[in-house]
Each structure stands twice: as C-alpha cells, then as structure tokens.
PDB file of N, CA and C in Angstrom:
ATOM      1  N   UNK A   1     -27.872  67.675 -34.425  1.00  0.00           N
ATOM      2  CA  UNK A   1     -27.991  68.872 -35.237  1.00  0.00           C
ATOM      3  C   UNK A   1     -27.314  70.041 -34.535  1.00  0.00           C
ATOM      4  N   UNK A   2     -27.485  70.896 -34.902  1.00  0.00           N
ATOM      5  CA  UNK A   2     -26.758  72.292 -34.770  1.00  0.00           C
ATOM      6  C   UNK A   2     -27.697  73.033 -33.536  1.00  0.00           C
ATOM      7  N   UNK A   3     -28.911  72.781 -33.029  1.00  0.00           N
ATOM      8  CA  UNK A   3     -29.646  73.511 -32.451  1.00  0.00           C
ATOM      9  C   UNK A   3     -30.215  72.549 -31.707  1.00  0.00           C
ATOM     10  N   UNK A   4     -30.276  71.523 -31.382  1.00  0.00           N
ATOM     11  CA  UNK A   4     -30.710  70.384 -30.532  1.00  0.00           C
ATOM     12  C   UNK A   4     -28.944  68.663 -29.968  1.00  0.00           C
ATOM     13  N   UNK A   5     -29.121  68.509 -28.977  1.00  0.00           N
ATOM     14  CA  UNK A   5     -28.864  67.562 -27.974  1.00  0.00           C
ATOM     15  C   UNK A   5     -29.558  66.653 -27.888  1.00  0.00           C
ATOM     16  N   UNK A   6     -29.232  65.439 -28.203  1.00  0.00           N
ATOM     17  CA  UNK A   6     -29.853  64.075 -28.322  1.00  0.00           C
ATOM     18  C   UNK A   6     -28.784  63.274 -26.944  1.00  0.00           C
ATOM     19  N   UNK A   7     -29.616  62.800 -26.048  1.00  0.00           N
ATOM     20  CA  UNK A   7     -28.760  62.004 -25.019  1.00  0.00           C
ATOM     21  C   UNK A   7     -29.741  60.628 -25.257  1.00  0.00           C
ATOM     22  N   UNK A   8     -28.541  59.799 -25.332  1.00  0.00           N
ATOM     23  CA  UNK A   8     -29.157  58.211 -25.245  1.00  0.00           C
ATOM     24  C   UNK A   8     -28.774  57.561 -24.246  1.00  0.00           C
ATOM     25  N   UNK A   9     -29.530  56.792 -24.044  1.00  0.00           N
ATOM     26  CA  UNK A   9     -29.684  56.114 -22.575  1.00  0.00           C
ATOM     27  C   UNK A   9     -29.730  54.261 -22.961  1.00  0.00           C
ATOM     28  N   UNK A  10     -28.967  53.415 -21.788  1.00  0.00           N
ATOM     29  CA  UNK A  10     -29.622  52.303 -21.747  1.00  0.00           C
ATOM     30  C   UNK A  10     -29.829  52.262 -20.374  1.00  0.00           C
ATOM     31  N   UNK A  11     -30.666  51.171 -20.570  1.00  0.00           N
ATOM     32  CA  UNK A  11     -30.690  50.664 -18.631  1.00  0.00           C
ATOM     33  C   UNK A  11     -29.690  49.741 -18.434  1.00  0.00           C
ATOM     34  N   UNK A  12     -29.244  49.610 -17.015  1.00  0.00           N
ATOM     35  CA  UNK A  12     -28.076  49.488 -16.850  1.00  0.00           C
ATOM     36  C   UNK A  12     -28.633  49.449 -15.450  1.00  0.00           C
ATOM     37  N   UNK A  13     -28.192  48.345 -14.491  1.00  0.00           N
ATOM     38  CA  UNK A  13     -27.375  48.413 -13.348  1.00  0.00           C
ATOM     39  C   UNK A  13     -26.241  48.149 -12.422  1.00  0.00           C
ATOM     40  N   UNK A  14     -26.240  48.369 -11.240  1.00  0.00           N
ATOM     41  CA  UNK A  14     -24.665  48.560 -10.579  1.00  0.00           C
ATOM     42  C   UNK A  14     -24.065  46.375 -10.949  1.00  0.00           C
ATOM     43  N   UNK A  15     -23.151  46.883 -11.092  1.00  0.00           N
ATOM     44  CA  UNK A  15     -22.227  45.475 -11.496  1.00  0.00           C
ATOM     45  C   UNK A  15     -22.545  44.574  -9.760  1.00  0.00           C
ATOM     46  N   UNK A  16     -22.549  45.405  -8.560  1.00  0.00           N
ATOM     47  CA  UNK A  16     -23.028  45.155  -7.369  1.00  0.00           C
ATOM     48  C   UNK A  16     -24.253  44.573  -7.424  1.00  0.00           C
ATOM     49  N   UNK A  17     -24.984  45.002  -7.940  1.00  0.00           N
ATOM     50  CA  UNK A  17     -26.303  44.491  -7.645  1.00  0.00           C
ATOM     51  C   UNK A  17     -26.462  43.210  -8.794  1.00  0.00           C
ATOM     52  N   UNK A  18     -25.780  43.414  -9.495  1.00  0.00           N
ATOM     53  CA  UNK A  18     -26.088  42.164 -10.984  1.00  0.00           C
ATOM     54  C   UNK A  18     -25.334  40.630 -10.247  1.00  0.00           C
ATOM     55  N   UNK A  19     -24.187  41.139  -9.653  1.00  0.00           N
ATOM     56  CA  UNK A  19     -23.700  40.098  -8.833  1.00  0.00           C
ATOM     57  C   UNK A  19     -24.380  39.617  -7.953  1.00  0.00           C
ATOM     58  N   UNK A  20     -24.831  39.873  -7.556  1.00  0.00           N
ATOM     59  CA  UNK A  20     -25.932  39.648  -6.248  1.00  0.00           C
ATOM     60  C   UNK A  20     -27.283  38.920  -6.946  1.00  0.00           C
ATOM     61  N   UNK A  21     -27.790  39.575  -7.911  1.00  0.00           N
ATOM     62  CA  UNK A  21     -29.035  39.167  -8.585  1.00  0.00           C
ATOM     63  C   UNK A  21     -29.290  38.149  -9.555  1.00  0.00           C
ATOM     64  N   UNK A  22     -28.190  38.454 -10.316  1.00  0.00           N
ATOM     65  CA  UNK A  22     -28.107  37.330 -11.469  1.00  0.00           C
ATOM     66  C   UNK A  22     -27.127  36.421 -10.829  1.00  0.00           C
ATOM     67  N   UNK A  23     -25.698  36.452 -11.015  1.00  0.00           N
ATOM     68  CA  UNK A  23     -24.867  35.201 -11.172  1.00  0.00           C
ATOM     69  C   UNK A  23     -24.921  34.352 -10.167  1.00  0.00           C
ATOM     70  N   UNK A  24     -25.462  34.880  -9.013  1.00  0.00           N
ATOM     71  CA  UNK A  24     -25.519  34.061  -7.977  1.00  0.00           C
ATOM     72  C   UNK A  24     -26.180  32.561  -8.286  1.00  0.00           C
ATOM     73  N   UNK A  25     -27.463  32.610  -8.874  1.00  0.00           N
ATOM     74  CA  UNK A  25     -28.047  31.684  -9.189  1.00  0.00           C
ATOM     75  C   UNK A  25     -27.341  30.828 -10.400  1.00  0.00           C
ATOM     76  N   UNK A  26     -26.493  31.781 -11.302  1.00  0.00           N
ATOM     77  CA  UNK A  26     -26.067  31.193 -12.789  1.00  0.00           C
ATOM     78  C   UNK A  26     -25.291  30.149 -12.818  1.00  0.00           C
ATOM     79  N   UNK A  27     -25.717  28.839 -13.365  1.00  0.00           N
ATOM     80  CA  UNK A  27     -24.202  27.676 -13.447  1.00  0.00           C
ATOM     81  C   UNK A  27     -22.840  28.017 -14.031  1.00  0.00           C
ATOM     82  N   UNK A  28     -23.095  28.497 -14.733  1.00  0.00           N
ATOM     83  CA  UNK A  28     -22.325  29.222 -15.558  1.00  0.00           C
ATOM     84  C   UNK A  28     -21.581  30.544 -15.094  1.00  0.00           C
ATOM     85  N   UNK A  29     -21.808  30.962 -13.825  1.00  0.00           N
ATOM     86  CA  UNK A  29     -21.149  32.234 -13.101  1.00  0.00           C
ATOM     87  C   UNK A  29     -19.543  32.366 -13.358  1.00  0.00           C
ATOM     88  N   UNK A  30     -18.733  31.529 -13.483  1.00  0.00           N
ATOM     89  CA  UNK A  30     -17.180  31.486 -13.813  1.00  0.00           C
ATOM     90  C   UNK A  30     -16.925  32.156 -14.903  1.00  0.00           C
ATOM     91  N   UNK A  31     -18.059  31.289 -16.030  1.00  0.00           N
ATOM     92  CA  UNK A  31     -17.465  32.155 -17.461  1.00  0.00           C
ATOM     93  C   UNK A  31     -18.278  33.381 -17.742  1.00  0.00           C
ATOM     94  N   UNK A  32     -19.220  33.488 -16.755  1.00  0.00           N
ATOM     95  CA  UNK A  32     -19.908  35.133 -16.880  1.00  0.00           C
ATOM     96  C   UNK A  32     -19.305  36.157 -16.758  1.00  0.00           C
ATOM     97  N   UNK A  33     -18.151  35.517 -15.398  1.00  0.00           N
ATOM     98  CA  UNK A  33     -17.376  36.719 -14.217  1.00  0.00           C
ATOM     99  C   UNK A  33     -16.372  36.705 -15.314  1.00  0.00           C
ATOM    100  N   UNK A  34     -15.715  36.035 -16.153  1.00  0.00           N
ATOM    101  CA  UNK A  34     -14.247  35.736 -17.027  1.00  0.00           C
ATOM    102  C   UNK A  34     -14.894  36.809 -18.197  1.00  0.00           C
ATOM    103  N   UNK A  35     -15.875  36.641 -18.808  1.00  0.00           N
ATOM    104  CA  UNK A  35     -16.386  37.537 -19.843  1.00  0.00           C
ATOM    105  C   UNK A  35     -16.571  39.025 -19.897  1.00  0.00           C
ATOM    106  N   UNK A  36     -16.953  39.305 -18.224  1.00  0.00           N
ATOM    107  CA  UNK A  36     -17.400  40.874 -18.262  1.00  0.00           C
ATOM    108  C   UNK A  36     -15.998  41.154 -17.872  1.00  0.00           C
ATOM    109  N   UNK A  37     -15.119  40.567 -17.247  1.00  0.00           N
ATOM    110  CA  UNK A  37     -14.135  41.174 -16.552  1.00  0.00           C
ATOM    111  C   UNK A  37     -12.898  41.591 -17.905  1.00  0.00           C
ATOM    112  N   UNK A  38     -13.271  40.775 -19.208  1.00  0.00           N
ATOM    113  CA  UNK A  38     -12.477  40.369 -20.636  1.00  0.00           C
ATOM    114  C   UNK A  38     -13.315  42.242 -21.045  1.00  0.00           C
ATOM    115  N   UNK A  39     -14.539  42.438 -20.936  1.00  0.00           N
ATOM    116  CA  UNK A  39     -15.124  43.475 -21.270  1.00  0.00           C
ATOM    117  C   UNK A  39     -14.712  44.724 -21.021  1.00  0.00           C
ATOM    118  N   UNK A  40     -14.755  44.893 -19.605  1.00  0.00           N
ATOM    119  CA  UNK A  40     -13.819  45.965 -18.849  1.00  0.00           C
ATOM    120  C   UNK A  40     -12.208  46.207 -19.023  1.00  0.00           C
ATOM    121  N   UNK A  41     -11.492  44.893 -19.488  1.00  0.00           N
ATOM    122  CA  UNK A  41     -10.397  45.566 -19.724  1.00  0.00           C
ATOM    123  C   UNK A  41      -9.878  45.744 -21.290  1.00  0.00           C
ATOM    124  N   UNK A  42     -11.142  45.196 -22.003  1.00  0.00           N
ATOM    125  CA  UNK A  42     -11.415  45.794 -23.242  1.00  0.00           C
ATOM    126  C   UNK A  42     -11.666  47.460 -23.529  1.00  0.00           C
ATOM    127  N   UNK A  43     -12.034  47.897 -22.237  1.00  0.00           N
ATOM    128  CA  UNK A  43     -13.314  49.153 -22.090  1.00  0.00           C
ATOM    129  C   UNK A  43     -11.765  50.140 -21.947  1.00  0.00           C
ATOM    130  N   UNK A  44     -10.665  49.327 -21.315  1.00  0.00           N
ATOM    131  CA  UNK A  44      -9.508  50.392 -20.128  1.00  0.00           C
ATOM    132  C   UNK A  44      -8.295  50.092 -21.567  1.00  0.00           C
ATOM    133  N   UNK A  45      -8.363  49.369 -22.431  1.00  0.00           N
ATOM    134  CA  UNK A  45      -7.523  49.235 -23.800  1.00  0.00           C
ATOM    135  C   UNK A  45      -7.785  50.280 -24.348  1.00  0.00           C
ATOM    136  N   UNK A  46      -9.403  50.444 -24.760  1.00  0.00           N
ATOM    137  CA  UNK A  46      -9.816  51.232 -25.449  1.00  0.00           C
ATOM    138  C   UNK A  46      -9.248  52.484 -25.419  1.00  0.00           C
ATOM    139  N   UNK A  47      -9.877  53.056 -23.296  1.00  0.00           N
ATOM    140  CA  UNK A  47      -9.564  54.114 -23.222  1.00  0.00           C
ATOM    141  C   UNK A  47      -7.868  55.060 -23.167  1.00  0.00           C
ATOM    142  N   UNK A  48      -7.085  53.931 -23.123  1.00  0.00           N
ATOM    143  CA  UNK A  48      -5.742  53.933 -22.910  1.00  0.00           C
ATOM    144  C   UNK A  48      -4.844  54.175 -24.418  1.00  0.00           C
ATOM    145  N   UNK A  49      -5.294  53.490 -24.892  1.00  0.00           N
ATOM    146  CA  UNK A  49      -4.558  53.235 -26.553  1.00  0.00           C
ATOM    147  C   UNK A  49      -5.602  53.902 -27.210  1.00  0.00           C
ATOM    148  N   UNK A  50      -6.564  54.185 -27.917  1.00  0.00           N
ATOM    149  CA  UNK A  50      -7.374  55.075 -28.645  1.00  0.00           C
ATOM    150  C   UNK A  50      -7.417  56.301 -28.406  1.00  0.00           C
ATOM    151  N   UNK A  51      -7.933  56.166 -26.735  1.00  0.00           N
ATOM    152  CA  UNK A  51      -8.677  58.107 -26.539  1.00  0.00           C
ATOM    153  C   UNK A  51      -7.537  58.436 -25.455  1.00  0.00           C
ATOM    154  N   UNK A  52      -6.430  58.127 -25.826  1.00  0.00           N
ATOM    155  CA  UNK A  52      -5.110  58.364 -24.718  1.00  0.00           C
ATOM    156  C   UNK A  52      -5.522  58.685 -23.525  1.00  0.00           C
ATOM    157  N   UNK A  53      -6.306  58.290 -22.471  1.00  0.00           N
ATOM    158  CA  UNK A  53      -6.478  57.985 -21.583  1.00  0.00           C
ATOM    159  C   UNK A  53      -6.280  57.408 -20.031  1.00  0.00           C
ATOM    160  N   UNK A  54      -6.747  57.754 -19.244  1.00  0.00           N
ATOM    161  CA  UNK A  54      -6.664  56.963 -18.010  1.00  0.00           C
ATOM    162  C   UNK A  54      -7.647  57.219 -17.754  1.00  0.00           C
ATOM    163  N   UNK A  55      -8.202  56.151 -16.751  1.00  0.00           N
ATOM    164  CA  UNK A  55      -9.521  56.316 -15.992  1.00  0.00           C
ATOM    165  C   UNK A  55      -9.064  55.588 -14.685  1.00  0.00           C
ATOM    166  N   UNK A  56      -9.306  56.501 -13.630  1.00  0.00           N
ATOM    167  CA  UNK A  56      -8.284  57.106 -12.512  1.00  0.00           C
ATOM    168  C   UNK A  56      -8.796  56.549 -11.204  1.00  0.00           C
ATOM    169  N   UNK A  57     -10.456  55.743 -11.560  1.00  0.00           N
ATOM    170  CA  UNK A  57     -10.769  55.374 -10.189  1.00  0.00           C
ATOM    171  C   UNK A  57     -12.058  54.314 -10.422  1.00  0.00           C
ATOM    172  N   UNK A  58     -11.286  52.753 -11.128  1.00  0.00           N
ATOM    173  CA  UNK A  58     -11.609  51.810 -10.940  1.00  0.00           C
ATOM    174  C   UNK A  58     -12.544  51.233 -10.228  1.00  0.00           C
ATOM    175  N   UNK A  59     -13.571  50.933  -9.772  1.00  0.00           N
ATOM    176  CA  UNK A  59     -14.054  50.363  -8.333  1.00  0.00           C
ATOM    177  C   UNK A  59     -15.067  49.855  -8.578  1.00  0.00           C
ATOM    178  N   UNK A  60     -16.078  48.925  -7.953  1.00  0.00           N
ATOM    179  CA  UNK A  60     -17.491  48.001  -8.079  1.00  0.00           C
ATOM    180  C   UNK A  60     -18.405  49.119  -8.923  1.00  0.00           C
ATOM    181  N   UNK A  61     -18.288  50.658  -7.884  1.00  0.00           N
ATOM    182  CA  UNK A  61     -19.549  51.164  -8.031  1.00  0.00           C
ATOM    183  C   UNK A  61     -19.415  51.930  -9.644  1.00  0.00           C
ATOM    184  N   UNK A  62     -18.496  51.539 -10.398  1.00  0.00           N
ATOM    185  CA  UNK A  62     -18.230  52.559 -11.513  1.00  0.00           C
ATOM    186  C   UNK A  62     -18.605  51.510 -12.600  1.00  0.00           C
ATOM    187  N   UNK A  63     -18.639  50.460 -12.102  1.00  0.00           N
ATOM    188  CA  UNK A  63     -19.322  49.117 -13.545  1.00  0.00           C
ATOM    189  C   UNK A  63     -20.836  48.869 -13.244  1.00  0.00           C
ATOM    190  N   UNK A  64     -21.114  49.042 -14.557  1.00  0.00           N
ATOM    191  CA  UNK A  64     -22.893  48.224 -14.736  1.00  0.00           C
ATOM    192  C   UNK A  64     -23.025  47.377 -15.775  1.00  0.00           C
ATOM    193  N   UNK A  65     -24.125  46.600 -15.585  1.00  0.00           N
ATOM    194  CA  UNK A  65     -24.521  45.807 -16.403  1.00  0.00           C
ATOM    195  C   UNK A  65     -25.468  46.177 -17.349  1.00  0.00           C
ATOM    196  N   UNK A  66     -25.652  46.061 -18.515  1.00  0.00           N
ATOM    197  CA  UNK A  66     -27.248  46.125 -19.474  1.00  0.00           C
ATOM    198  C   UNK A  66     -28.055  44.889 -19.487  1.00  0.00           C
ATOM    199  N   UNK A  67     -28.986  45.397 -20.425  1.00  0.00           N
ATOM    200  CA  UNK A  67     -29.685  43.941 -20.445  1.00  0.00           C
ATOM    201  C   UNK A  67     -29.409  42.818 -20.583  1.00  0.00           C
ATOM    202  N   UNK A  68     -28.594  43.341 -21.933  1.00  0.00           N
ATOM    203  CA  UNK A  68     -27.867  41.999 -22.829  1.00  0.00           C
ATOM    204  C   UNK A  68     -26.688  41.641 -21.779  1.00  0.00           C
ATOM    205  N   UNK A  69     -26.240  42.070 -20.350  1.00  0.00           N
ATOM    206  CA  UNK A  69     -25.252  41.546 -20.082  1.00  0.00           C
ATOM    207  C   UNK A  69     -24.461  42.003 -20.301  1.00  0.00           C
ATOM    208  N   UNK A  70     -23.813  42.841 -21.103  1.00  0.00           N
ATOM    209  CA  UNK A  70     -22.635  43.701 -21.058  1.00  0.00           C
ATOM    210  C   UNK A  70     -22.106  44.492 -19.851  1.00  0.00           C
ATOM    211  N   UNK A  71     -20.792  44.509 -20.057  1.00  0.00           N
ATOM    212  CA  UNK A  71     -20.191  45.202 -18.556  1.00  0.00           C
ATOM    213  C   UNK A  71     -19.863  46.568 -19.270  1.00  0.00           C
ATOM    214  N   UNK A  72     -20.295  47.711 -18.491  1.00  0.00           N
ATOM    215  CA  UNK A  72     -19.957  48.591 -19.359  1.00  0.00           C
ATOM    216  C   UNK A  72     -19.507  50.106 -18.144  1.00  0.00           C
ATOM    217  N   UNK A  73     -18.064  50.158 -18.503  1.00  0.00           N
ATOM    218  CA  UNK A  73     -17.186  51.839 -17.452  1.00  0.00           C
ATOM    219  C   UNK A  73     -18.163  52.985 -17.791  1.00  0.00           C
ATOM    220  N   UNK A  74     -18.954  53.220 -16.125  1.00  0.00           N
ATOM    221  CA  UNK A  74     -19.694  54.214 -16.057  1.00  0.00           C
ATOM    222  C   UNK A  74     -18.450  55.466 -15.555  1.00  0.00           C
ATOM    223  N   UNK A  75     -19.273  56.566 -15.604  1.00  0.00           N
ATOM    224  CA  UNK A  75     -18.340  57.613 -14.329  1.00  0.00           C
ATOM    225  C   UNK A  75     -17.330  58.113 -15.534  1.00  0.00           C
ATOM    226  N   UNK A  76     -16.967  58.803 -16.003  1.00  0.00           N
ATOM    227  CA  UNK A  76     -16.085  59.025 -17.483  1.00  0.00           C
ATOM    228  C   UNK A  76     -15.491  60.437 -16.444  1.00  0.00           C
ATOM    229  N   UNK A  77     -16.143  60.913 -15.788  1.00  0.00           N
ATOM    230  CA  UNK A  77     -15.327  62.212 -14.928  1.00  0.00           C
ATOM    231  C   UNK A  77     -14.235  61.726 -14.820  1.00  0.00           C
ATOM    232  N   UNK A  78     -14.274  60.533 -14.254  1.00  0.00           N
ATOM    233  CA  UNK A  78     -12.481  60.176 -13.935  1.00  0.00           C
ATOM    234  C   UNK A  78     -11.107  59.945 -14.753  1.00  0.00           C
ATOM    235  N   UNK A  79     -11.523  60.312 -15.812  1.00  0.00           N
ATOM    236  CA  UNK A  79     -11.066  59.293 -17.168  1.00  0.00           C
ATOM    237  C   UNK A  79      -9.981  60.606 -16.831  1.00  0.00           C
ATOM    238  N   UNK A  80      -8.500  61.215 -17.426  1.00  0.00           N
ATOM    239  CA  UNK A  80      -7.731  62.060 -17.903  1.00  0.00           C
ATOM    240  C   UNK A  80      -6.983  61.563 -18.948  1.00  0.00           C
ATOM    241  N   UNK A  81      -6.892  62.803 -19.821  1.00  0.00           N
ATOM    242  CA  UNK A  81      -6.117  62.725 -21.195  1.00  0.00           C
ATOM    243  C   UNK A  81      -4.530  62.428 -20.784  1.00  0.00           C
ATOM    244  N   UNK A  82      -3.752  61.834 -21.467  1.00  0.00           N
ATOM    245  CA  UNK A  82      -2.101  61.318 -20.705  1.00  0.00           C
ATOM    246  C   UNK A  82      -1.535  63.145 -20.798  1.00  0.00           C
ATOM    247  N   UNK A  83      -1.936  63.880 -21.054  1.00  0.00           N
ATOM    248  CA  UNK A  83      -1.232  65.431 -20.773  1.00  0.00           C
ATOM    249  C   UNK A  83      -1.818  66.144 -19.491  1.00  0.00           C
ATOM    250  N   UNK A  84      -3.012  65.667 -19.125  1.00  0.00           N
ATOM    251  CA  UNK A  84      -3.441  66.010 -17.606  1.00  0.00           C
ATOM    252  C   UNK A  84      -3.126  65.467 -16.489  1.00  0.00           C
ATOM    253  N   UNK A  85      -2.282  64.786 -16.534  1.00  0.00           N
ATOM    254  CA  UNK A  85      -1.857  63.819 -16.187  1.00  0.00           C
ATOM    255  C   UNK A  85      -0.660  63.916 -15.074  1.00  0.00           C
ATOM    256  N   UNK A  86      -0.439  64.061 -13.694  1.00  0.00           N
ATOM    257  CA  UNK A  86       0.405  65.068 -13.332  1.00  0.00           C
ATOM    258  C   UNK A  86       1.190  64.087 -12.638  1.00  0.00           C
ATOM    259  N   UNK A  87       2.484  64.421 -13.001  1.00  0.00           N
ATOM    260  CA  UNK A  87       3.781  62.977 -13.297  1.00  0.00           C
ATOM    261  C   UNK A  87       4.303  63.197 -11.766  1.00  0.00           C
ATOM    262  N   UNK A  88       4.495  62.203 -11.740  1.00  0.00           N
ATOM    263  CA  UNK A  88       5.240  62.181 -10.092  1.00  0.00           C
ATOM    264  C   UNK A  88       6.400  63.315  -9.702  1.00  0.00           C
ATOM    265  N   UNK A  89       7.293  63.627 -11.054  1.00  0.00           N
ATOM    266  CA  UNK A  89       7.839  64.584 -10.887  1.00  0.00           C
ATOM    267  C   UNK A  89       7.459  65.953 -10.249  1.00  0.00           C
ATOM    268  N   UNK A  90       6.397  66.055 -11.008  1.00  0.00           N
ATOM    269  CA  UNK A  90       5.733  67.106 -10.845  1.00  0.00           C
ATOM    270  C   UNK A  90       5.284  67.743  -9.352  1.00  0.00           C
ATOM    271  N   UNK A  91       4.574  66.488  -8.636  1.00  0.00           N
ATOM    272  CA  UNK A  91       4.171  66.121  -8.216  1.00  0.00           C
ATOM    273  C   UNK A  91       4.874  66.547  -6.644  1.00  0.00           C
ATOM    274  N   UNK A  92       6.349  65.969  -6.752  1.00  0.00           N
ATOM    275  CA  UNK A  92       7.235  66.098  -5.942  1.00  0.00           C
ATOM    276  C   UNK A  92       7.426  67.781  -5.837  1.00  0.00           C
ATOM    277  N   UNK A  93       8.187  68.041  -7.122  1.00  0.00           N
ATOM    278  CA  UNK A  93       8.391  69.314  -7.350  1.00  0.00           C
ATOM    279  C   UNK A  93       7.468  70.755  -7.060  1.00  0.00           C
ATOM    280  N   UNK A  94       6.057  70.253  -6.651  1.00  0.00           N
ATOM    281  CA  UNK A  94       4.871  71.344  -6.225  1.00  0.00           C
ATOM    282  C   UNK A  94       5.442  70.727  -4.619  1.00  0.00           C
ATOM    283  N   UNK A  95       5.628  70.035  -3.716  1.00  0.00           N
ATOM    284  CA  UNK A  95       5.449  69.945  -3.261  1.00  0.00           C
ATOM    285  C   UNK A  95       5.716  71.232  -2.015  1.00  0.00           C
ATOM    286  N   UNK A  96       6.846  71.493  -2.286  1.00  0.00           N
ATOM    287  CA  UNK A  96       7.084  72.856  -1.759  1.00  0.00           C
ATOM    288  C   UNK A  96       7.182  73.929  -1.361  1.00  0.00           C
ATOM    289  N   UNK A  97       5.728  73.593  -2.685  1.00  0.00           N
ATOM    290  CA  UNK A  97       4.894  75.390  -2.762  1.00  0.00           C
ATOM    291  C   UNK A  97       4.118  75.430  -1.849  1.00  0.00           C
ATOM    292  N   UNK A  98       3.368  74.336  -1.351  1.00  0.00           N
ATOM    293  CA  UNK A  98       2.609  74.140  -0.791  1.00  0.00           C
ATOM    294  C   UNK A  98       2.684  73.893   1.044  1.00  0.00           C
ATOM    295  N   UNK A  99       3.984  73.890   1.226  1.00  0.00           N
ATOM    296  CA  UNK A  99       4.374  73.142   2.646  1.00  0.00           C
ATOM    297  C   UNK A  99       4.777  74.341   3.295  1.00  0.00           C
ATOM    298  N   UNK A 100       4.718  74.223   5.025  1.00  0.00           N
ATOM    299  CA  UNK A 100       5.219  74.553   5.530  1.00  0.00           C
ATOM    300  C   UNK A 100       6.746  74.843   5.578  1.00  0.00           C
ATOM    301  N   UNK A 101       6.913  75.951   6.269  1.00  0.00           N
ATOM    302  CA  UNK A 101       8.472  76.492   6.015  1.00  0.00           C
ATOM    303  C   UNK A 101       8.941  75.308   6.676  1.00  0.00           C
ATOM    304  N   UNK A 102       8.843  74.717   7.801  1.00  0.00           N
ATOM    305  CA  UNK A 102       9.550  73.722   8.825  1.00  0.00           C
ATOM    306  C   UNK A 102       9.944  72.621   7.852  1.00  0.00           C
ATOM    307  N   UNK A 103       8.244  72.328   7.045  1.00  0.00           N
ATOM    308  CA  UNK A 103       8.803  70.681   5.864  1.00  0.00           C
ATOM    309  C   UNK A 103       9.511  71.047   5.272  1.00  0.00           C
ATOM    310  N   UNK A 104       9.924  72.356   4.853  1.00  0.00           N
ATOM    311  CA  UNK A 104      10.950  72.451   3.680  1.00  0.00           C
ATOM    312  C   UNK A 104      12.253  72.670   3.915  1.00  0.00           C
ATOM    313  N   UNK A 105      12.309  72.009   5.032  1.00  0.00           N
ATOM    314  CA  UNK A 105      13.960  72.314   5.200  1.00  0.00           C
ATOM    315  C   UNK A 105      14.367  70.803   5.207  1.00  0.00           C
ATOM    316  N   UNK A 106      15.801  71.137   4.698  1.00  0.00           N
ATOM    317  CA  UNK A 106      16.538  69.942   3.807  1.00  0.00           C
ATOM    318  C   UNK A 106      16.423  68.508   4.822  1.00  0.00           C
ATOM    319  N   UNK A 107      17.096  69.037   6.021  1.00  0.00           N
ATOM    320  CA  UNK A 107      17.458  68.000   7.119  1.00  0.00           C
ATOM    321  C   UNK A 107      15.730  67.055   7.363  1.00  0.00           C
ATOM    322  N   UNK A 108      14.920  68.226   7.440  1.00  0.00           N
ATOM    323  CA  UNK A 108      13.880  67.790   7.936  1.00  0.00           C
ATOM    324  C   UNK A 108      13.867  67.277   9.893  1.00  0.00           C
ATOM    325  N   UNK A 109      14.213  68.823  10.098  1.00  0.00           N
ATOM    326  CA  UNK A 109      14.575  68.665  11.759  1.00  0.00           C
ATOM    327  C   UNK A 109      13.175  69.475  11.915  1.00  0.00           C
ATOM    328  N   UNK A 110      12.850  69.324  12.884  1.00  0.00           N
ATOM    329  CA  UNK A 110      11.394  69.792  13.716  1.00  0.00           C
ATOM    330  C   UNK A 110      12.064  70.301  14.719  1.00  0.00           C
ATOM    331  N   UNK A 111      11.224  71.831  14.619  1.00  0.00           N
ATOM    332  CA  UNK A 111      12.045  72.519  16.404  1.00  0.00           C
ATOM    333  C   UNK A 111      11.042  72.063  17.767  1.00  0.00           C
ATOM    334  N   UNK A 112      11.671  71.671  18.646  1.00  0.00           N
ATOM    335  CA  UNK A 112      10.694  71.312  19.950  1.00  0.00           C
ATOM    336  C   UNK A 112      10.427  72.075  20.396  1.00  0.00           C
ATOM    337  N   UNK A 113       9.150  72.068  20.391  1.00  0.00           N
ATOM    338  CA  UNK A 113       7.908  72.474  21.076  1.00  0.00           C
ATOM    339  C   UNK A 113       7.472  72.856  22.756  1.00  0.00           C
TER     340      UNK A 113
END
C-alpha cells in the first residue's frame, strides 16, 4: 500500500552449511550439486538478460538454500545496472587523475632516491 512496507522472508541457509549438512549424507549429491548449480545460473540469466545486470561478487557465502532446496543469489548490493558499470576504458582513462605526478609520466622512469 501507499502507507505501509511489507518485507517477506524465507528461511534460508548458507549454501556452506547445506553442503556440509545435507548432501554430504545424500546418494544422490551429484544431481543435487548439478541442479542448484542449473539454479544459480538460472538466477545470473535472469539477472543479466531481464534486469540488465551484473552481480559483481559471486562466492559460497552469497548462495543459500530454502527448505524446499532451492539455491537462491543472496547479497543483491552487488548486483549493477550495465550503465554503472565502469568499462575498462574508463577505468584506464581515470587513472591519471588519481596518480602520482612520477606514474604519470609517459616513459615511466622513477627518479633515484
């Protein structure tokens, strides 16, 4: 509504700890690990091709599990729109602003010390 915030929640834990807890024991652990991992790069399609996206920092601690088993990209801070996005060009081209007078010279000679 216009005057209230509804946050929904599932439970969920670290993809670390589900590994450890569940599949270890599971016969079936191959096509568990093949399924969530089919999930997650379902999750990085999504965010890439739909919500023009990147999500910028991959890692164990950013996946969880739900009840049902789903793998699901926590951490959305990391995600950037492809216009925030700061191109190598760019990248290079700040570099300058930022450096010492010594780095910015062409040769890249260092005076001894």
């Amino acid at each position: 509504t216009d005057s209230l915030v509804y946050i929904v929640t599932e439970e969920a834990i670290s993809l670390k700890d589900y590994l450890h807890q569940t599949l270890q024991q599971n016969p079936l652990r191959e096509s568990w690990l093949c399924w969530g991992l089919y999930q997650i790069v379902t999750g990085l399609q999504f965010l890439n091709e739909s919500a023009k996206s990147v999500y910028n920092n991959l890692k164990l601690s950013s996946i969880f599990v739900n009840n049902a088993g789903d793998w699901k990209i926590f951490r959305l801070e990391n995600c950037r729109t492809y216009d925030e996005i700061i191109t190598q060009e760019n990248f290079v081209n700040s570099r300058d602003k930022y450096s010492l007078p010594d780095d910015r010279m062409d040769n890249f000679k260092k005076r001894p010390w």
